[in-house]
PDB file of N, CA and C in Angstrom:
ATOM      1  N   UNK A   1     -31.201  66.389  -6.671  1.00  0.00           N
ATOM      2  CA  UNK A   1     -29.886  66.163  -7.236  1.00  0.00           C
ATOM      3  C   UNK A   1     -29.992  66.121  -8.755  1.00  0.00           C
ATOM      4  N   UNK A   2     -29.309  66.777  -9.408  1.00  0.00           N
ATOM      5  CA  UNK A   2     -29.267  66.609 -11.154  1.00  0.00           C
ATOM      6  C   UNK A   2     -28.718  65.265 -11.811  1.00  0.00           C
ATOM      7  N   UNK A   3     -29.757  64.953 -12.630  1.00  0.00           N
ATOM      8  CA  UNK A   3     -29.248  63.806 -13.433  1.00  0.00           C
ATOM      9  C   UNK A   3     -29.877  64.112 -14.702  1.00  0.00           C
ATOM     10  N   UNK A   4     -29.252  63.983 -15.395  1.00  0.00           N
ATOM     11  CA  UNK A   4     -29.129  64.703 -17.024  1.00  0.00           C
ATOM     12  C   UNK A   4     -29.802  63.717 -17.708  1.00  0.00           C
ATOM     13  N   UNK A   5     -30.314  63.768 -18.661  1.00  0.00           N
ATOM     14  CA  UNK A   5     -31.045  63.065 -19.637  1.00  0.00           C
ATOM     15  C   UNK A   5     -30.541  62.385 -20.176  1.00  0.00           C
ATOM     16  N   UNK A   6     -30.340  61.115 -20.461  1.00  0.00           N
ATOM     17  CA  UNK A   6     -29.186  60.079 -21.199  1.00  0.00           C
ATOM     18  C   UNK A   6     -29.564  59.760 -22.754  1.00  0.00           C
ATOM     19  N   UNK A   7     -30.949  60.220 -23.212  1.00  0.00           N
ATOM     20  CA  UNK A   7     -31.405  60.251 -24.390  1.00  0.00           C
ATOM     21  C   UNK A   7     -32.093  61.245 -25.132  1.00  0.00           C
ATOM     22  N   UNK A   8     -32.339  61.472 -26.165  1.00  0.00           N
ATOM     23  CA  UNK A   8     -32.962  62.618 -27.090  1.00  0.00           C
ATOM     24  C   UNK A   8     -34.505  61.906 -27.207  1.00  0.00           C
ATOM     25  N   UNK A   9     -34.572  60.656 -26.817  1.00  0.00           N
ATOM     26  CA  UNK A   9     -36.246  59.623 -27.082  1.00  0.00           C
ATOM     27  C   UNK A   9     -36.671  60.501 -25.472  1.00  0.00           C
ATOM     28  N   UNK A  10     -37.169  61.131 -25.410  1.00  0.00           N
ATOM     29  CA  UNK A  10     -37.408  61.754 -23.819  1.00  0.00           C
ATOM     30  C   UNK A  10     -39.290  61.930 -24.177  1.00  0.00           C
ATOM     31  N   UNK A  11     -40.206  61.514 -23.694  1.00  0.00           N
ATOM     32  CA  UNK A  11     -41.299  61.745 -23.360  1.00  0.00           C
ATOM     33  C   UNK A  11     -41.673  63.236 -22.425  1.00  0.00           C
ATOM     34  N   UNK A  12     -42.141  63.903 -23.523  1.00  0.00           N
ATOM     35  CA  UNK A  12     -42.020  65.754 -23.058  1.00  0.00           C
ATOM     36  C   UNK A  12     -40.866  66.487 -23.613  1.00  0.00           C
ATOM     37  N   UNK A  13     -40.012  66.036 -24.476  1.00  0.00           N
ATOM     38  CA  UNK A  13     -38.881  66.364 -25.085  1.00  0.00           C
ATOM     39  C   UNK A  13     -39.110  68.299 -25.383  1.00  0.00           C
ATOM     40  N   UNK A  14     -40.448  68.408 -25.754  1.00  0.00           N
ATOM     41  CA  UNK A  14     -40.489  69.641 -26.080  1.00  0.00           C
ATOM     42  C   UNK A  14     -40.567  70.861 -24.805  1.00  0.00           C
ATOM     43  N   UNK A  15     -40.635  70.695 -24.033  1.00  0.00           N
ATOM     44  CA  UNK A  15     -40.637  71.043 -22.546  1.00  0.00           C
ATOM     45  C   UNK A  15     -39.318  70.659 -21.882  1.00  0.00           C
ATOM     46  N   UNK A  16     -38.416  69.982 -22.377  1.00  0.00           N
ATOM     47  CA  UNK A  16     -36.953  69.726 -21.711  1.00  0.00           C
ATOM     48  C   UNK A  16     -35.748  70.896 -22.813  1.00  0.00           C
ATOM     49  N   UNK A  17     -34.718  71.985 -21.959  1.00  0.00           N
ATOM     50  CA  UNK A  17     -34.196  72.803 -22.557  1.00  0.00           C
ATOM     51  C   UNK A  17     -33.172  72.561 -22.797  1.00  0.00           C
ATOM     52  N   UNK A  18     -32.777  72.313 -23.944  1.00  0.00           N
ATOM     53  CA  UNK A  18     -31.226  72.060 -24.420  1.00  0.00           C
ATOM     54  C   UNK A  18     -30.085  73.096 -24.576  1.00  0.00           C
ATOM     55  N   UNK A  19     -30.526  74.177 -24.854  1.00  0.00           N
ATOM     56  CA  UNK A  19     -29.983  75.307 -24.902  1.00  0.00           C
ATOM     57  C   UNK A  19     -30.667  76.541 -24.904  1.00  0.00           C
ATOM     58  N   UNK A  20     -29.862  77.221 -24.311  1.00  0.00           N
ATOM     59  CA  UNK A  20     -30.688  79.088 -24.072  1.00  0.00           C
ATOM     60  C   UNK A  20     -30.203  79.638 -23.862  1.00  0.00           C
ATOM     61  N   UNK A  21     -30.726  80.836 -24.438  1.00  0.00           N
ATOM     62  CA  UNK A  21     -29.486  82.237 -23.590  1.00  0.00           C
ATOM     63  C   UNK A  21     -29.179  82.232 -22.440  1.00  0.00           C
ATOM     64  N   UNK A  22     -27.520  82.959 -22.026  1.00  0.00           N
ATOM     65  CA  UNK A  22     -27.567  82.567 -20.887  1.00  0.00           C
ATOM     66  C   UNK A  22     -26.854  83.965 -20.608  1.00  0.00           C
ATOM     67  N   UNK A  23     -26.550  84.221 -19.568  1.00  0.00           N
ATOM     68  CA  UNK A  23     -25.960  85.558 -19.355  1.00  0.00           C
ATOM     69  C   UNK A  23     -24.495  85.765 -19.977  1.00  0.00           C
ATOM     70  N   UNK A  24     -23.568  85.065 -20.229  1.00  0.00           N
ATOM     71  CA  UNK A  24     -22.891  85.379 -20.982  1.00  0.00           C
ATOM     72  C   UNK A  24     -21.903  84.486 -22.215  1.00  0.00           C
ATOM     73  N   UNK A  25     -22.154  85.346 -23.392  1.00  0.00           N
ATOM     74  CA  UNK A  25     -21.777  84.540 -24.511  1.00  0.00           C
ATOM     75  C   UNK A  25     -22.769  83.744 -25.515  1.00  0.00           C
ATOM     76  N   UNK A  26     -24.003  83.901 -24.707  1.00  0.00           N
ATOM     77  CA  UNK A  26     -25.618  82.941 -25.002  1.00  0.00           C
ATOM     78  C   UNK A  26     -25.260  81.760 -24.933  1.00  0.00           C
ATOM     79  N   UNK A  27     -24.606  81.463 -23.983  1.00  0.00           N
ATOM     80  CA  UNK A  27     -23.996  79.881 -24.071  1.00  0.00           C
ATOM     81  C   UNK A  27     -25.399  78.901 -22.950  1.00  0.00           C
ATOM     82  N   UNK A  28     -24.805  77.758 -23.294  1.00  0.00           N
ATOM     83  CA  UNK A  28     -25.986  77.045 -22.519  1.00  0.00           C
ATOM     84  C   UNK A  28     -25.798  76.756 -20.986  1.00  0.00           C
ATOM     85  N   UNK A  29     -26.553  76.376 -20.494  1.00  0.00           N
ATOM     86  CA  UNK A  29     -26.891  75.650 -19.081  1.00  0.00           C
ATOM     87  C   UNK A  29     -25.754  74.399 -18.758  1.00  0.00           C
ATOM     88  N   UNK A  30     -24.744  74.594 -18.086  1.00  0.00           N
ATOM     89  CA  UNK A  30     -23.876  73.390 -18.403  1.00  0.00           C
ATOM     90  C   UNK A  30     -23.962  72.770 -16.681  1.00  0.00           C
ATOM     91  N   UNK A  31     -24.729  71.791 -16.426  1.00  0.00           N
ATOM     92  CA  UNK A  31     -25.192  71.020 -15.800  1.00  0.00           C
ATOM     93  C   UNK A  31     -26.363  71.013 -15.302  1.00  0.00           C
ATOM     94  N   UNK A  32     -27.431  72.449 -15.720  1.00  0.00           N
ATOM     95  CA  UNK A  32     -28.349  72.521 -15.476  1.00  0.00           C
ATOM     96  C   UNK A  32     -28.876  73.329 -13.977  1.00  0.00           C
ATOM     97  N   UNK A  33     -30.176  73.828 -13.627  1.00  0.00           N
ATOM     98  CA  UNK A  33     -30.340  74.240 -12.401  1.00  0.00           C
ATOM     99  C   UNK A  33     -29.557  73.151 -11.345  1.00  0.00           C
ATOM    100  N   UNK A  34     -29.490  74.100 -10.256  1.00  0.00           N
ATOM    101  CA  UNK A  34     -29.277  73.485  -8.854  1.00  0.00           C
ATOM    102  C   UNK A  34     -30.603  72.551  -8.665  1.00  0.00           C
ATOM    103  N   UNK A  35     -30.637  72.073  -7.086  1.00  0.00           N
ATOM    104  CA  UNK A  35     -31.716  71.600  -6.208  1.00  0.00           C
ATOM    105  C   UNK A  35     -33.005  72.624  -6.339  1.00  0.00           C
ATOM    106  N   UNK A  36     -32.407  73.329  -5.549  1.00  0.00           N
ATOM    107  CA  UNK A  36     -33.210  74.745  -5.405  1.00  0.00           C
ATOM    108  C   UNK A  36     -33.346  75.774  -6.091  1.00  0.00           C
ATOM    109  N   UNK A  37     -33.236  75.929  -6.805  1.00  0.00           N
ATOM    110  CA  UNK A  37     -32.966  77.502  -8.530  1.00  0.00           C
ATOM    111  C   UNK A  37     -33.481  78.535  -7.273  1.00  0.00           C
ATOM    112  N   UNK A  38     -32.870  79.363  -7.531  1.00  0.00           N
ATOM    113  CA  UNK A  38     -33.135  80.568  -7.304  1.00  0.00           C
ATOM    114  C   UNK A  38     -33.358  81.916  -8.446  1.00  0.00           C
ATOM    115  N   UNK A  39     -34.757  82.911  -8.277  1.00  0.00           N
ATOM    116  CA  UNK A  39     -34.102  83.502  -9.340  1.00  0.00           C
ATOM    117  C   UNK A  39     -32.999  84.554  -8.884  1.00  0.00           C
ATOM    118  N   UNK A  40     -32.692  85.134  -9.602  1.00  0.00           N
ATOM    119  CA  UNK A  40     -31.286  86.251  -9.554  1.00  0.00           C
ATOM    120  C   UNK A  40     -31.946  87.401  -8.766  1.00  0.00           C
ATOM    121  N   UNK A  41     -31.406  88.085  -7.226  1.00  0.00           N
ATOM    122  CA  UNK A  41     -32.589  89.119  -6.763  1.00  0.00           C
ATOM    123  C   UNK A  41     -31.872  90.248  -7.483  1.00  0.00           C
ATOM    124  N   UNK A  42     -30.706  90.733  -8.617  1.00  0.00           N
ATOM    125  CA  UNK A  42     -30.576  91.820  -9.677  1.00  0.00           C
ATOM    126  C   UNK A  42     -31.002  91.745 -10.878  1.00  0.00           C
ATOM    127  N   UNK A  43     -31.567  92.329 -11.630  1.00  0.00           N
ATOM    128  CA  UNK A  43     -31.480  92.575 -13.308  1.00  0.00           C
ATOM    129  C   UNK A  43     -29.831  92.090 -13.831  1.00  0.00           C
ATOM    130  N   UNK A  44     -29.213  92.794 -13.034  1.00  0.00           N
ATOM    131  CA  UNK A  44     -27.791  92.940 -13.756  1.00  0.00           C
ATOM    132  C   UNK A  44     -26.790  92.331 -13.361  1.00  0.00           C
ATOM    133  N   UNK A  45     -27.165  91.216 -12.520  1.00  0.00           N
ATOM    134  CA  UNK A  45     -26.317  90.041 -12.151  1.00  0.00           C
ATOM    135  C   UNK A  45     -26.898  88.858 -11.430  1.00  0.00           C
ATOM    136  N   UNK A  46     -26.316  87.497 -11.437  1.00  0.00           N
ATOM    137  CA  UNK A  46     -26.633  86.971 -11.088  1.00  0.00           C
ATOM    138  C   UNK A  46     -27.118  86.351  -9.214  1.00  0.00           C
ATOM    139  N   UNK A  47     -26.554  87.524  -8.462  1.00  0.00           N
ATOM    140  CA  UNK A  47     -26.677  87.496  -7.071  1.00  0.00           C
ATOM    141  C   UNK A  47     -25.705  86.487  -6.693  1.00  0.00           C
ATOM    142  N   UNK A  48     -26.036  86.074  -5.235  1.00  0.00           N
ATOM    143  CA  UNK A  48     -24.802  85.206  -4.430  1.00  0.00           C
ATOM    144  C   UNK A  48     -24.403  83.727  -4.756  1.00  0.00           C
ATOM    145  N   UNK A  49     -25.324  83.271  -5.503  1.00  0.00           N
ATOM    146  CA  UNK A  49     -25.430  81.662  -5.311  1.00  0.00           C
ATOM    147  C   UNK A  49     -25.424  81.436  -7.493  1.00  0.00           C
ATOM    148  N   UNK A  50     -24.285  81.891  -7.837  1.00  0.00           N
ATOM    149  CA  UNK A  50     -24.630  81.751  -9.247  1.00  0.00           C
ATOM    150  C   UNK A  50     -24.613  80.725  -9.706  1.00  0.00           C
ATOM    151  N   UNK A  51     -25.110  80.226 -10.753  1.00  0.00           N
ATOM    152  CA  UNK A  51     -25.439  78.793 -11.261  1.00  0.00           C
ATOM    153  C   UNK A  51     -26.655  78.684 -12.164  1.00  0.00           C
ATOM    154  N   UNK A  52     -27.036  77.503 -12.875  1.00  0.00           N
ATOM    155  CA  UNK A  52     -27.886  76.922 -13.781  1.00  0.00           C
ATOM    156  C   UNK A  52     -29.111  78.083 -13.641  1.00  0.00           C
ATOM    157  N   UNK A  53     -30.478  78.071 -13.375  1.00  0.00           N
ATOM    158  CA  UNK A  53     -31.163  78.863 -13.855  1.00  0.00           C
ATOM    159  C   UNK A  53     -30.752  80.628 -13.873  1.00  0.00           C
ATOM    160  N   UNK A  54     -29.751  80.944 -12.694  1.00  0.00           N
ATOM    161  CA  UNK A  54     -29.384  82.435 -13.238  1.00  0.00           C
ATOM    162  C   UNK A  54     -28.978  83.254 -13.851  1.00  0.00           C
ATOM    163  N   UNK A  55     -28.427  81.483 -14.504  1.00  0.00           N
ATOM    164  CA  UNK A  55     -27.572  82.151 -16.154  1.00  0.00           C
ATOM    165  C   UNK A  55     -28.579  82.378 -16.739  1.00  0.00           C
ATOM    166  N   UNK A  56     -29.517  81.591 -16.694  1.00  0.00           N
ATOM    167  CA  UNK A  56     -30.646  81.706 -17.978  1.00  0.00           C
ATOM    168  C   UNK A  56     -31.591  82.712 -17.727  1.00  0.00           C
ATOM    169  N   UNK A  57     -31.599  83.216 -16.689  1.00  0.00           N
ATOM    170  CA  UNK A  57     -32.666  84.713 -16.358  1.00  0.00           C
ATOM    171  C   UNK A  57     -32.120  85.749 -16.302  1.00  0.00           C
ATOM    172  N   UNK A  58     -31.915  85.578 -17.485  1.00  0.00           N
ATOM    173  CA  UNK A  58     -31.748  87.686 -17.979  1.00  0.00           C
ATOM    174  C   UNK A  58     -32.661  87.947 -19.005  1.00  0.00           C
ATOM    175  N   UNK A  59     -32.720  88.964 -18.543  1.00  0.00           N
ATOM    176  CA  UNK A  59     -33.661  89.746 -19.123  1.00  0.00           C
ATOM    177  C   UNK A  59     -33.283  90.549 -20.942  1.00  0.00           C
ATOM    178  N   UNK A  60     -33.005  89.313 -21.648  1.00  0.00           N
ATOM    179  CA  UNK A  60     -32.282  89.432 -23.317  1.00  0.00           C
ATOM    180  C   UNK A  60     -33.113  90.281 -24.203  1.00  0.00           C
ATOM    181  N   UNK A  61     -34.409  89.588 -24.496  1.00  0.00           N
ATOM    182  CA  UNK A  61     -35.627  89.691 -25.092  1.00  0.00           C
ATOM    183  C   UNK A  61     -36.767  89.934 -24.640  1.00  0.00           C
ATOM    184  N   UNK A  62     -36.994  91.641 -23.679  1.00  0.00           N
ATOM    185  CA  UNK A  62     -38.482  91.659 -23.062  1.00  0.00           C
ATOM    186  C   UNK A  62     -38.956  91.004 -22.679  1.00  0.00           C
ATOM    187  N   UNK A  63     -38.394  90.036 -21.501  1.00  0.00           N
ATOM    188  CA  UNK A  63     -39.047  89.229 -20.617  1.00  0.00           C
ATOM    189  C   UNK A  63     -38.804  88.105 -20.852  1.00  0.00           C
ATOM    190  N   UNK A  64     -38.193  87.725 -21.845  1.00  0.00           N
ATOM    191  CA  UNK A  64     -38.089  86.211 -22.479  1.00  0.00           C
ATOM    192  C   UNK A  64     -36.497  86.040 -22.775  1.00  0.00           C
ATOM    193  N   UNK A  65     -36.414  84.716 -22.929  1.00  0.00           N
ATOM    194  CA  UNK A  65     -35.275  84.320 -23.869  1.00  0.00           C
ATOM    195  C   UNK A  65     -35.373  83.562 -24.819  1.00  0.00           C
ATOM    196  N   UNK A  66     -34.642  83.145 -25.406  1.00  0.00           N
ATOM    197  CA  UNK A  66     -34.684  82.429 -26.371  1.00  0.00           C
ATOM    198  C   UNK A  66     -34.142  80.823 -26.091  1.00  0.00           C
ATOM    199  N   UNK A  67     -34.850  79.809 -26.509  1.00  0.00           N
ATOM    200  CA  UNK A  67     -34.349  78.447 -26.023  1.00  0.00           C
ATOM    201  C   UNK A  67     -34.712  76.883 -27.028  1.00  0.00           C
ATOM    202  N   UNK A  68     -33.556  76.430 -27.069  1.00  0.00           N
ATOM    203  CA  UNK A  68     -33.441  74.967 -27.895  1.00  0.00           C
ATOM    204  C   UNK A  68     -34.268  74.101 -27.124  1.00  0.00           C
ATOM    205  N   UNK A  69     -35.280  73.216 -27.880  1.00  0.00           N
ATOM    206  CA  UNK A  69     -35.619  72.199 -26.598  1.00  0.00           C
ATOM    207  C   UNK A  69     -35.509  71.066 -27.365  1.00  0.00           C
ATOM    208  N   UNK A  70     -34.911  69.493 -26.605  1.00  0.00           N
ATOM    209  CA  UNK A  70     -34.548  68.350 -26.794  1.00  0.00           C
ATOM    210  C   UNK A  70     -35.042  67.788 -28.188  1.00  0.00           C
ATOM    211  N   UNK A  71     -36.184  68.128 -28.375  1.00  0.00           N
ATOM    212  CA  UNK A  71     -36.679  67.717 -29.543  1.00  0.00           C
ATOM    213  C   UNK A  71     -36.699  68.580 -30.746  1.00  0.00           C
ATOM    214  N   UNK A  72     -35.734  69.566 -30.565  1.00  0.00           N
ATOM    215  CA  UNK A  72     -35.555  70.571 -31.916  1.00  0.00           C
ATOM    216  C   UNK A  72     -36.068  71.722 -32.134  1.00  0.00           C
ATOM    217  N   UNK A  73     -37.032  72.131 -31.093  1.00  0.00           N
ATOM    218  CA  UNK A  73     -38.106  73.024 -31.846  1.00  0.00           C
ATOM    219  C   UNK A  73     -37.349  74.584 -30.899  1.00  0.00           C
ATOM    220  N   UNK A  74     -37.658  75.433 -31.502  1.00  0.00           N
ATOM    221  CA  UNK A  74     -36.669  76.769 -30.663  1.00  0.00           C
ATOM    222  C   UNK A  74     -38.047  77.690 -30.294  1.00  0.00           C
ATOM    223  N   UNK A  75     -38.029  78.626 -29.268  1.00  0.00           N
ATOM    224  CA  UNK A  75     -38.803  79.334 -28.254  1.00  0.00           C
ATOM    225  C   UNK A  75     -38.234  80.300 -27.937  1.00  0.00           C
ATOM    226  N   UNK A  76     -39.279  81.372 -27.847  1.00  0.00           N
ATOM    227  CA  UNK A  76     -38.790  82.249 -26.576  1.00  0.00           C
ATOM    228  C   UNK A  76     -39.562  81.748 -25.160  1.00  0.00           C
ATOM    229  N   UNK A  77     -38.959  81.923 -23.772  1.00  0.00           N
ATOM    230  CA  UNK A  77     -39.275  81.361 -22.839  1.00  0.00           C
ATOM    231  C   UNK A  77     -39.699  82.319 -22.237  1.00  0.00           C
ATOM    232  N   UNK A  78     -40.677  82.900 -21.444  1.00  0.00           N
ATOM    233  CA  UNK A  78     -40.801  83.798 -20.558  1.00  0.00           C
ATOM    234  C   UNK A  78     -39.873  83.484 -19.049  1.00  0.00           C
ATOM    235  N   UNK A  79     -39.283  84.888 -18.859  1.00  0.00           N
ATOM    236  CA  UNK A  79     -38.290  84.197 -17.194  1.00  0.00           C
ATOM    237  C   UNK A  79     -38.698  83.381 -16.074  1.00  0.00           C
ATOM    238  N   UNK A  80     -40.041  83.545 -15.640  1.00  0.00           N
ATOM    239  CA  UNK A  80     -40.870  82.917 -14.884  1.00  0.00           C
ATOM    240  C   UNK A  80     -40.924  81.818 -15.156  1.00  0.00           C
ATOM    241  N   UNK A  81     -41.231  81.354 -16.631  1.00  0.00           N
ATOM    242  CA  UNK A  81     -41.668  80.240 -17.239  1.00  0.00           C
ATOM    243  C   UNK A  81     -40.561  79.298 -16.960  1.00  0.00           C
ATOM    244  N   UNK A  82     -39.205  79.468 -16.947  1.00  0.00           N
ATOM    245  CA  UNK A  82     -37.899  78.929 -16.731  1.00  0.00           C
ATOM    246  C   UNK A  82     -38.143  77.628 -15.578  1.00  0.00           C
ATOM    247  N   UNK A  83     -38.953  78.004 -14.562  1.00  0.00           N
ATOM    248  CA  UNK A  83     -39.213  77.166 -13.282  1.00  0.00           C
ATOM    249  C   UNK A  83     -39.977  76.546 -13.953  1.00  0.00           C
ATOM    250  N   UNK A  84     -40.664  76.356 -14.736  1.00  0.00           N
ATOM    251  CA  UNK A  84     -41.957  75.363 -15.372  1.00  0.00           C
ATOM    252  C   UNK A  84     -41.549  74.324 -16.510  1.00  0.00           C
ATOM    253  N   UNK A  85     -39.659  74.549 -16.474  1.00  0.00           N
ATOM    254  CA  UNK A  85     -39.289  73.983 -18.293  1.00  0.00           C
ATOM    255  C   UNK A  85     -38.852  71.956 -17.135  1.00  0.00           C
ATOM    256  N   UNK A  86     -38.717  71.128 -17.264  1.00  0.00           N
ATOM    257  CA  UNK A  86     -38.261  70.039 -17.005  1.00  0.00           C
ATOM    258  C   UNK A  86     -36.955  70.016 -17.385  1.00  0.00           C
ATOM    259  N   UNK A  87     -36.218  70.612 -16.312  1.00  0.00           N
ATOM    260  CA  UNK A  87     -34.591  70.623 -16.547  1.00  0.00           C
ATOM    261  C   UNK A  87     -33.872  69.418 -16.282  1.00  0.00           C
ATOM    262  N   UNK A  88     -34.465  68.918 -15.911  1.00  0.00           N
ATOM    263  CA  UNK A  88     -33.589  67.129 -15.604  1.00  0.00           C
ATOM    264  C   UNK A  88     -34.727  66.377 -14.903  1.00  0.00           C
ATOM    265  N   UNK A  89     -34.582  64.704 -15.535  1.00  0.00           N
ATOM    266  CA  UNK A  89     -35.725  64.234 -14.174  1.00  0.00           C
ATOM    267  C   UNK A  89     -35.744  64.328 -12.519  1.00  0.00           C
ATOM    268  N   UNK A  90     -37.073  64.434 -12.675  1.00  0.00           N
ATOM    269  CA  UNK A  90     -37.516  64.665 -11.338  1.00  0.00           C
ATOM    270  C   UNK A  90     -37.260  66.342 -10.470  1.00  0.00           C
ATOM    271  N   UNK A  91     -36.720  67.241 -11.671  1.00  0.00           N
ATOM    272  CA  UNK A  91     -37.497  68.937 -11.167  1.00  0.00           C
ATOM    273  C   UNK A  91     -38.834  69.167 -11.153  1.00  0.00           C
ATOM    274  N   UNK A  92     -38.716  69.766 -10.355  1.00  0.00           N
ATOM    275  CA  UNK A  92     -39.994  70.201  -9.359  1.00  0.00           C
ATOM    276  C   UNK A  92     -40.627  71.235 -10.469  1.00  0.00           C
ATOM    277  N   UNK A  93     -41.431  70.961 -11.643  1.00  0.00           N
ATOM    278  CA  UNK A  93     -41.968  72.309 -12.452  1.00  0.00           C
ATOM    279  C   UNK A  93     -42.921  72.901 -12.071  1.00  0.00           C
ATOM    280  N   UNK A  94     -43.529  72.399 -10.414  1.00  0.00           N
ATOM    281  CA  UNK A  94     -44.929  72.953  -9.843  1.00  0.00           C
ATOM    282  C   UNK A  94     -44.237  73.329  -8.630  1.00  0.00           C
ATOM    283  N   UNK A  95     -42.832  73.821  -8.458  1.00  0.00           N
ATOM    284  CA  UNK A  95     -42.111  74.224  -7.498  1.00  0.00           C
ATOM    285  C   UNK A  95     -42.608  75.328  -6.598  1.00  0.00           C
ATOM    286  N   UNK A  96     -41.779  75.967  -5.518  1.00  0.00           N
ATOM    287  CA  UNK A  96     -42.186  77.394  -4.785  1.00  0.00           C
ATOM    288  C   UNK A  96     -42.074  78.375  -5.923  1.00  0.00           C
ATOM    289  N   UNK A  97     -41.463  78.228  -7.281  1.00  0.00           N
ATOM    290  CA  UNK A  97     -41.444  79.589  -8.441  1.00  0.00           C
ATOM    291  C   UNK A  97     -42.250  79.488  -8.747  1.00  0.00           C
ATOM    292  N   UNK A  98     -43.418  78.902  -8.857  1.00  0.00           N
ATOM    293  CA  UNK A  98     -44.576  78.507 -10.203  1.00  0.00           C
ATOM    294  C   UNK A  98     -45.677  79.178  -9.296  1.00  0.00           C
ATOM    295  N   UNK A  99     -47.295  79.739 -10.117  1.00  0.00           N
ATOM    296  CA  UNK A  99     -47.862  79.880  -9.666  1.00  0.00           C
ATOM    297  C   UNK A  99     -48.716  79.031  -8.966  1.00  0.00           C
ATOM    298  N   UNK A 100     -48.666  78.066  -9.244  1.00  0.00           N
ATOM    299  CA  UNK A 100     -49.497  76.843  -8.890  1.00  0.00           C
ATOM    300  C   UNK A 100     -48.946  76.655  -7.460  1.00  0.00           C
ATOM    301  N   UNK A 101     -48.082  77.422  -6.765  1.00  0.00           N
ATOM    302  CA  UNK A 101     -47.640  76.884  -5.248  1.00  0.00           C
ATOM    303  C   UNK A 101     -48.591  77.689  -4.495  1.00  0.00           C
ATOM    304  N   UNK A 102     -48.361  77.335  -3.107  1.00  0.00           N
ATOM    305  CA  UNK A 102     -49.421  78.408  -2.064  1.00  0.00           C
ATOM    306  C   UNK A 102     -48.796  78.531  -0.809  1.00  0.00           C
ATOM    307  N   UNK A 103     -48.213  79.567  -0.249  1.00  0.00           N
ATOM    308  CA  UNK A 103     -48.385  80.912  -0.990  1.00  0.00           C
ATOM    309  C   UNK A 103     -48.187  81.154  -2.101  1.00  0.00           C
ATOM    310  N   UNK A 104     -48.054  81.937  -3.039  1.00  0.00           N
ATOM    311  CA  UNK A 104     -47.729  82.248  -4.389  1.00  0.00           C
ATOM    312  C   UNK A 104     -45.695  82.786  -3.887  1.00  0.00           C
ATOM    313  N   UNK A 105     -45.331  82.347  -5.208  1.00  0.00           N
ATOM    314  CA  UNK A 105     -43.993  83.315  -4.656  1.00  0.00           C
ATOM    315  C   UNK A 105     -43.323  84.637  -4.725  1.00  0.00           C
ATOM    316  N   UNK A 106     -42.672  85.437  -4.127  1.00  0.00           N
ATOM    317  CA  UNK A 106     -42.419  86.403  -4.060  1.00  0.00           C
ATOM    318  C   UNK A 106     -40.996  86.691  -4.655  1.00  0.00           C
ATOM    319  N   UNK A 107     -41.622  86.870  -5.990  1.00  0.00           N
ATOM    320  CA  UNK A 107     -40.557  87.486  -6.521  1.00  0.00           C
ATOM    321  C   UNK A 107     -39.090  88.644  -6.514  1.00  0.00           C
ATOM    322  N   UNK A 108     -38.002  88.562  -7.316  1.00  0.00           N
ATOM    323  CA  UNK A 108     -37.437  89.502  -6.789  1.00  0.00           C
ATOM    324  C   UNK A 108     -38.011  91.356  -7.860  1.00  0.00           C
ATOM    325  N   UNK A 109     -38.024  92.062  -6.991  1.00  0.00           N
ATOM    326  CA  UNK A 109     -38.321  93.289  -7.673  1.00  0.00           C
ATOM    327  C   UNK A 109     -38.608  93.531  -9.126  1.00  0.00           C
ATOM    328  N   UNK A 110     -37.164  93.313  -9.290  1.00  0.00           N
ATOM    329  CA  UNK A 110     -36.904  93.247 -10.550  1.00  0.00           C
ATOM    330  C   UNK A 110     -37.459  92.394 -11.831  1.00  0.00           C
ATOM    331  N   UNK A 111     -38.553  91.681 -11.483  1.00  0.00           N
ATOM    332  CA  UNK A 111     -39.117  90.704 -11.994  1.00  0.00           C
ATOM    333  C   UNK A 111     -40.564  90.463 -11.835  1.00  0.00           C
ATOM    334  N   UNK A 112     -41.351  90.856 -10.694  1.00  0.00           N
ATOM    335  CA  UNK A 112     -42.322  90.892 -10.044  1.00  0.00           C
ATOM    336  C   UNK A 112     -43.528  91.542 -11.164  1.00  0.00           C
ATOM    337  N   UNK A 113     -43.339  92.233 -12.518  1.00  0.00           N
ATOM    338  CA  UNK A 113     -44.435  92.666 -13.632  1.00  0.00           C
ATOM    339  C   UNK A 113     -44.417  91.971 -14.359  1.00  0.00           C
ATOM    340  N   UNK A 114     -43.740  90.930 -14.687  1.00  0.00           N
ATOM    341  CA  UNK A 114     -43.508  90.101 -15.584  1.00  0.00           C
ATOM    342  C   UNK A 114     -44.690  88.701 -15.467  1.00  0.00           C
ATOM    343  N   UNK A 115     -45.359  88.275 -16.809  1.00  0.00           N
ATOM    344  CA  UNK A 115     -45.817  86.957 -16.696  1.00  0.00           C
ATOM    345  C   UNK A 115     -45.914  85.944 -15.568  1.00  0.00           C
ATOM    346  N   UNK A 116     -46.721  85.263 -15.070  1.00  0.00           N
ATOM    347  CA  UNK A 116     -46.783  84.364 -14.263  1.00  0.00           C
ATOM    348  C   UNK A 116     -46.830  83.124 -15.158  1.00  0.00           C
ATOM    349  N   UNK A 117     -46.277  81.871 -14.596  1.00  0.00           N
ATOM    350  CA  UNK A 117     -46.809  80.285 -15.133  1.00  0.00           C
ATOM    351  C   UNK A 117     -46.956  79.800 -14.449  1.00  0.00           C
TER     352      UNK A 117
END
């Protein structure tokens, strides 16, 4: 369940995303991933279940986007990497997206050459 950060004093602040491109307008994440993030199974849209991380996985900047994190400092993010950022307490950043799961996950097509985290 999402529960938003109630302070900017956040321990890992630089790993929590305040803002990022998002699919449209470059506007931010406005409540953040779901339970479950899914990534998007198109390049060119967000698929059935749109919401928090599918805004943020497009493909803006060669694999990356660009992103504010809590403590000021700005990034490009790799798309993959998105599952690894601490979007609210208690996300799963060693989730079924990350490589660190087992099986590994199976990406959608469209995404599958891209960076692992």
């Amino acid at each position: 369940m999402f529960n938003p950060w109630r302070t900017l004093h956040v321990k890992g602040a630089a790993h929590i995303p305040l803002l990022t491109d998002a699919r449209e307008f470059s506007a931010y994440i406005i409540g953040g991933p779901d339970y479950c993030p899914l990534p998007p199974k198109y390049e060119d849209g967000p698929g059935v279940r749109p919401g928090g991380l599918m805004f943020a996985c497009v493909n803006r900047h060669e694999e990356h986007v660009n992103s504010l994190f809590l403590e000021g400092s700005v990034r490009k993010v790799g798309l993959k990497e998105l599952w690894r950022l601490q979007w609210y307490p208690g996300f799963d950043t060693n989730g079924p997206w990350t490589s660190s799961w087992d099986p590994p996950p199976i990406w959608p097509q469209w995404m599958r050459r891209f960076k692992d985290y």
